[in-house]
Protein backbone atom coordinates (compact mmCIF):
# COMPACT_ATOMS: atom_id res chain seq x y z
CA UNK A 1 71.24 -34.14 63.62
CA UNK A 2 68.87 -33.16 60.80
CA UNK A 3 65.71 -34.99 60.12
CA UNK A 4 65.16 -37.59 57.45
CA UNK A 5 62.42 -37.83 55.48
CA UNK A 6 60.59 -40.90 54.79
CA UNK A 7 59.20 -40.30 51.82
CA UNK A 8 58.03 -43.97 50.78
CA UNK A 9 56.25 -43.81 54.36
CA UNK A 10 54.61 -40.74 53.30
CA UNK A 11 53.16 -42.02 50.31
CA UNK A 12 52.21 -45.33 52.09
CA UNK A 13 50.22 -43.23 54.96
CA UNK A 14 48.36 -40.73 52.73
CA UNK A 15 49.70 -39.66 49.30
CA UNK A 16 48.61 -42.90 47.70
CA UNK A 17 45.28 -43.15 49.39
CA UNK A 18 42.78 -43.52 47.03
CA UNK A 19 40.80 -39.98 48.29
CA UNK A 20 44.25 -38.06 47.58
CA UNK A 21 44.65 -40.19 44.12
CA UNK A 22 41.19 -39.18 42.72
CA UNK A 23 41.96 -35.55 44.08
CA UNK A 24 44.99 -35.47 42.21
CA UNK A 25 43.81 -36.36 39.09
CA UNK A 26 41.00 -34.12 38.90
CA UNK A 27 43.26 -31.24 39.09
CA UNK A 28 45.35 -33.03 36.43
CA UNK A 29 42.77 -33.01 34.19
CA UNK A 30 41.57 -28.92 34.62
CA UNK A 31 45.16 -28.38 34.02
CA UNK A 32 45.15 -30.73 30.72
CA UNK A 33 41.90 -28.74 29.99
CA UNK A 34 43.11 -25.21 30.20
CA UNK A 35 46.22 -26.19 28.16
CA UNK A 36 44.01 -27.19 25.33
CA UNK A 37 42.51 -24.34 25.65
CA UNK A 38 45.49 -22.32 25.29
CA UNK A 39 45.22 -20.99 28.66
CA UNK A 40 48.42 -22.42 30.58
CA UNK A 41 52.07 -23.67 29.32
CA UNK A 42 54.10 -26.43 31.13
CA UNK A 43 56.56 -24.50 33.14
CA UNK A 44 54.55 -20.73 33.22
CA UNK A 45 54.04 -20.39 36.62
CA UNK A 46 50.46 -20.54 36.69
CA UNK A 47 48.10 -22.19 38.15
CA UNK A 48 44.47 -23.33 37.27
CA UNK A 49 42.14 -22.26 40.54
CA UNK A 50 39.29 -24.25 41.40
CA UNK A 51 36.90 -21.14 42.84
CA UNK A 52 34.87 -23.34 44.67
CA UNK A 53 38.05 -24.94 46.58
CA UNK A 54 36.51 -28.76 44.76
CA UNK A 55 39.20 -30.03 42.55
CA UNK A 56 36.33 -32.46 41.43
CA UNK A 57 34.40 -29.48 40.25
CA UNK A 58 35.97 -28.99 36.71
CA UNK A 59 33.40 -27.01 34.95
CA UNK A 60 34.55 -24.18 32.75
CA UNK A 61 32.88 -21.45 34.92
CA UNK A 62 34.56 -22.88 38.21
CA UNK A 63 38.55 -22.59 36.74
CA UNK A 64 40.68 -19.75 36.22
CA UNK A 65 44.65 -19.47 35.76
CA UNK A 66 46.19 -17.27 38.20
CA UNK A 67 50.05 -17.11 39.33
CA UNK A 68 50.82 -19.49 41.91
CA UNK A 69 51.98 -17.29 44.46
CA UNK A 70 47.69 -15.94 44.46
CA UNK A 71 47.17 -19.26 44.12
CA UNK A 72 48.19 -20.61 47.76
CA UNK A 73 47.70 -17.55 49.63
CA UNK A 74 43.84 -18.22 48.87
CA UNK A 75 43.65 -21.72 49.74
CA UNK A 76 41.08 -22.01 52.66
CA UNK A 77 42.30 -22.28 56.36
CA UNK A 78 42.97 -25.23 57.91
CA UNK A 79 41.85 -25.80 61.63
């Protein structure tokens, strides 16, 4: 039998903490920012990087647009 995902239960248990909320929305806003910029287009297939790895860090010297396959194979290891 396949599994079922419980995807209210998901968002319940971490998604819509308030940590994972403010996360989110900083990297909402460097992605608003580099498409004023002209940097990005919805639907591209890039991403904005954070270099330092802090969403929360959105200065202009900390994002860059990259494709979003470089994109995840940087992201740091998890233990």
């Amino acid at each position: 039998m396949a599994y079922k995902r419980d995807y209210a239960k998901e968002y319940r248990d971490h998604d819509g903490t308030e940590k994972v909320k403010k996360k989110r929305a900083a990297r909402n806003k460097a992605r608003r920012y580099m498409e004023k910029k002209g940097r990005v287009r919805k639907g591209d297939g890039k991403d904005v990087d954070h270099k330092d790895f802090d969403p929360h860090n959105n200065s202009p010297s900390n994002l860059r647009v990259v494709d979003a396959k470089t994109n995840r194979e940087r992201q740091p290891k998890r233990s």
